[in-house]
C-alpha atoms as a PDB file:
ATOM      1  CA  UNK A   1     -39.593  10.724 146.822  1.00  0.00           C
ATOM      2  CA  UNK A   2     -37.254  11.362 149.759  1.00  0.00           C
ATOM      3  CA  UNK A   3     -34.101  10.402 151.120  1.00  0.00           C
ATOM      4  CA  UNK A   4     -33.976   9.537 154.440  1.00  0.00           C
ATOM      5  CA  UNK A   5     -30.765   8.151 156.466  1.00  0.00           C
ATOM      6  CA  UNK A   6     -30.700   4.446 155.723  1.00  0.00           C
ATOM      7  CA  UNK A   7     -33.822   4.162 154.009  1.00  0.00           C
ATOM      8  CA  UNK A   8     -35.774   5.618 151.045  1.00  0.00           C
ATOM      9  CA  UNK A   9     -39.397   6.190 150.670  1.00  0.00           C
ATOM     10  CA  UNK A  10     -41.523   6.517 147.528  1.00  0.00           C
ATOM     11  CA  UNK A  11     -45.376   7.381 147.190  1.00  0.00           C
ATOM     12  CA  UNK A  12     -47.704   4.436 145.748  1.00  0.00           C
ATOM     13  CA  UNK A  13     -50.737   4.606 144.663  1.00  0.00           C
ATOM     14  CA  UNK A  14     -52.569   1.248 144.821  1.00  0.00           C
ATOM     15  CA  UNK A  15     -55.322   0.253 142.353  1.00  0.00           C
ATOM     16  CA  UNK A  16     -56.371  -3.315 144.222  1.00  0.00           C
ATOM     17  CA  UNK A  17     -58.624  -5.780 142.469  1.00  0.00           C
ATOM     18  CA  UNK A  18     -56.423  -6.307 139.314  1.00  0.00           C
ATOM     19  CA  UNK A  19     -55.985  -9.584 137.513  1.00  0.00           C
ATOM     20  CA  UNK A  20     -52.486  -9.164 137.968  1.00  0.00           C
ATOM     21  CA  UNK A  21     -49.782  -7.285 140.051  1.00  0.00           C
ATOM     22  CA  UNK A  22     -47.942  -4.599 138.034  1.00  0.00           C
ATOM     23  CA  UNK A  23     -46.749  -1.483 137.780  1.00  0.00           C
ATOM     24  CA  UNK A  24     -48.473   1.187 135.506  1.00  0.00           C
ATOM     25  CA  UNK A  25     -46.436   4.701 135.323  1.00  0.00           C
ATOM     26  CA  UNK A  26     -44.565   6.986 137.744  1.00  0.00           C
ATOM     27  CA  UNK A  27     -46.560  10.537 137.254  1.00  0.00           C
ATOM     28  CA  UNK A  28     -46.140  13.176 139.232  1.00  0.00           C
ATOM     29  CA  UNK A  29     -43.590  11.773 141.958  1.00  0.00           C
ATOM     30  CA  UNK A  30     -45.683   8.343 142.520  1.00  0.00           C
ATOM     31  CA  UNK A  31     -45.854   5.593 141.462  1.00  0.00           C
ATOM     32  CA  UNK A  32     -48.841   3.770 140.470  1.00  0.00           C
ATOM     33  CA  UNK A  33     -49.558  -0.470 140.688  1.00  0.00           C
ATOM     34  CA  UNK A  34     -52.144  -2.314 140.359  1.00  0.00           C
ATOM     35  CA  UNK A  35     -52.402  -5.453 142.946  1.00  0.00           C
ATOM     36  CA  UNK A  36     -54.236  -8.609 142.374  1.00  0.00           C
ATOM     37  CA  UNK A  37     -56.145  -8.528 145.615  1.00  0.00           C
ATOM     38  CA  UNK A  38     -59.174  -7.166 146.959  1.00  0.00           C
ATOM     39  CA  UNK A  39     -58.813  -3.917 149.614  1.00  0.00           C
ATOM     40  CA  UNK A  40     -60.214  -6.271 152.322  1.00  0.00           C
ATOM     41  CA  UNK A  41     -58.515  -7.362 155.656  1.00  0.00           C
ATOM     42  CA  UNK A  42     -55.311  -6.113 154.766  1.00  0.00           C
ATOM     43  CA  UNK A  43     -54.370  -8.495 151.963  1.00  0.00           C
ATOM     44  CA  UNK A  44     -54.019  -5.496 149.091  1.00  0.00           C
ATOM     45  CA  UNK A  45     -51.124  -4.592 151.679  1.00  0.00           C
ATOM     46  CA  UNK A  46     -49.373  -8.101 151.757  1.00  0.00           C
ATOM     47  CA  UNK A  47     -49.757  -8.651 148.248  1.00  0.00           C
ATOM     48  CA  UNK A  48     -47.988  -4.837 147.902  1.00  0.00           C
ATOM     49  CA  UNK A  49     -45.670  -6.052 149.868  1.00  0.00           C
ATOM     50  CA  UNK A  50     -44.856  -9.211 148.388  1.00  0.00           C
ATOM     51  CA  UNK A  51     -44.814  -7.416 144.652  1.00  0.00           C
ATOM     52  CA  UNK A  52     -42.510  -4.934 145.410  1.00  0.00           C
ATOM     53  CA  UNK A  53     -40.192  -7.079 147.577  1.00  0.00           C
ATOM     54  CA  UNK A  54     -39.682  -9.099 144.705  1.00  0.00           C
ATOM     55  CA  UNK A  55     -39.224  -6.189 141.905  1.00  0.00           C
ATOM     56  CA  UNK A  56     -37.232  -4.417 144.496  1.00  0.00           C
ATOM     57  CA  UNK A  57     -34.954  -7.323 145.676  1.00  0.00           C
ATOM     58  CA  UNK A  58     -35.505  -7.356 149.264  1.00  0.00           C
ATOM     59  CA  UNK A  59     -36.969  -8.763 151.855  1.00  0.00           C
ATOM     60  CA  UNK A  60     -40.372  -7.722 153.131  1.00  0.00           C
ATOM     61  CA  UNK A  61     -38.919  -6.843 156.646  1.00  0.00           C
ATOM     62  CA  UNK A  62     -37.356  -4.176 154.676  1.00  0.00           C
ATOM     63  CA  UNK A  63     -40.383  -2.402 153.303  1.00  0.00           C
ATOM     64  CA  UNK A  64     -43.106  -0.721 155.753  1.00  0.00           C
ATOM     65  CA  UNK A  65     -45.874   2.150 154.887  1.00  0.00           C
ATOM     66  CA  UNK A  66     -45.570   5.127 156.996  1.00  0.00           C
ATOM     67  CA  UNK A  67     -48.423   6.980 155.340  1.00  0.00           C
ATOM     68  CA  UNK A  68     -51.842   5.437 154.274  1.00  0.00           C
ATOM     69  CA  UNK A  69     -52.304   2.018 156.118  1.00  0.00           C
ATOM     70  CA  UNK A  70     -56.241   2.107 154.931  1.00  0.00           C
ATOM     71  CA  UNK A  71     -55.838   4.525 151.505  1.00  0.00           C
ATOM     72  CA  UNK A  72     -54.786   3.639 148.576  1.00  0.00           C
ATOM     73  CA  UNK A  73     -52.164   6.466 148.769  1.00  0.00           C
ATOM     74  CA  UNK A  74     -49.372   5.048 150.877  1.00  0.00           C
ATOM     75  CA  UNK A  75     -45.546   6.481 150.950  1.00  0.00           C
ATOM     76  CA  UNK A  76     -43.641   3.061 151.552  1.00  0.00           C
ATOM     77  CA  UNK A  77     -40.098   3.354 153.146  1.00  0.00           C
ATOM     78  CA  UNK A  78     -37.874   1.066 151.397  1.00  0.00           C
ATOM     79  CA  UNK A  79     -34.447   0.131 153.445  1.00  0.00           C
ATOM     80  CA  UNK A  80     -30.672  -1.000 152.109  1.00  0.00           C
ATOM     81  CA  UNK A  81     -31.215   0.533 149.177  1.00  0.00           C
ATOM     82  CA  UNK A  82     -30.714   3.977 147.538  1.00  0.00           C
ATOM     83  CA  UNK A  83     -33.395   6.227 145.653  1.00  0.00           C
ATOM     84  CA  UNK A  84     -31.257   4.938 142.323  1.00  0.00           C
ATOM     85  CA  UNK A  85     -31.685   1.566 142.893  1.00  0.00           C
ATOM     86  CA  UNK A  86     -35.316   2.233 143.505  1.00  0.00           C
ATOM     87  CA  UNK A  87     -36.332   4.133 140.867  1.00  0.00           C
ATOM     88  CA  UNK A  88     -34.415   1.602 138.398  1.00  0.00           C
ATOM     89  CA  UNK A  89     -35.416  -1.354 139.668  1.00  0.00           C
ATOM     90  CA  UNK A  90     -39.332  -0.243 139.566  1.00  0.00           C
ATOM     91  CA  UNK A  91     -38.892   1.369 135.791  1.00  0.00           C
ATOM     92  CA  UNK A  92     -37.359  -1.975 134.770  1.00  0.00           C
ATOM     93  CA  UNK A  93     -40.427  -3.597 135.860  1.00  0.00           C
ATOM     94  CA  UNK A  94     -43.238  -1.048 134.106  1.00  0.00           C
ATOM     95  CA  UNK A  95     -45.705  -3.541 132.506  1.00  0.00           C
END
């Protein structure tokens, strides 16, 4: 994870296809989260989005993926909030 002016960003891995969104571990500087919806036509991304916006408290304007579009591997900048917040608001939320 990296600080960067107003915004933070934090590696994800993405495990689509779950039952339920949730977040698994942070290992090795990412975090891993299982997303209830298929990899198809983009909507493992929106439902990404939509999960983290609510553990993370913001909106989903504030979240975008600089890395990985397509992979399962994305680095997600996260903005108005600081790499404390972050990382406390997604250990709070560790299924």
């Amino acid at each position: 994870m990296a600080k960067t002016g107003k915004s933070v960003r934090i590696t994800v891995q993405a495990h689509p296809g779950a039952r339920k969104s949730e977040i698994l571990r942070f290992e090795n500087g990412v975090w891993h989260l299982k997303i209830a919806a298929p990899p198809l036509e983009g909507k493992a991304n929106k439902e990404l989005f939509e999960f983290l916006s609510e553990i993370l408290d913001v909106s989903k304007s504030r979240l975008s993926i600089e890395k990985g579009l397509t992979s399962r591997r994305k680095l997600i900048s996260v903005q108005g909030l600081t790499l404390t917040e972050v990382d406390e608001r997604l250990k709070e939320a560790i299924g």
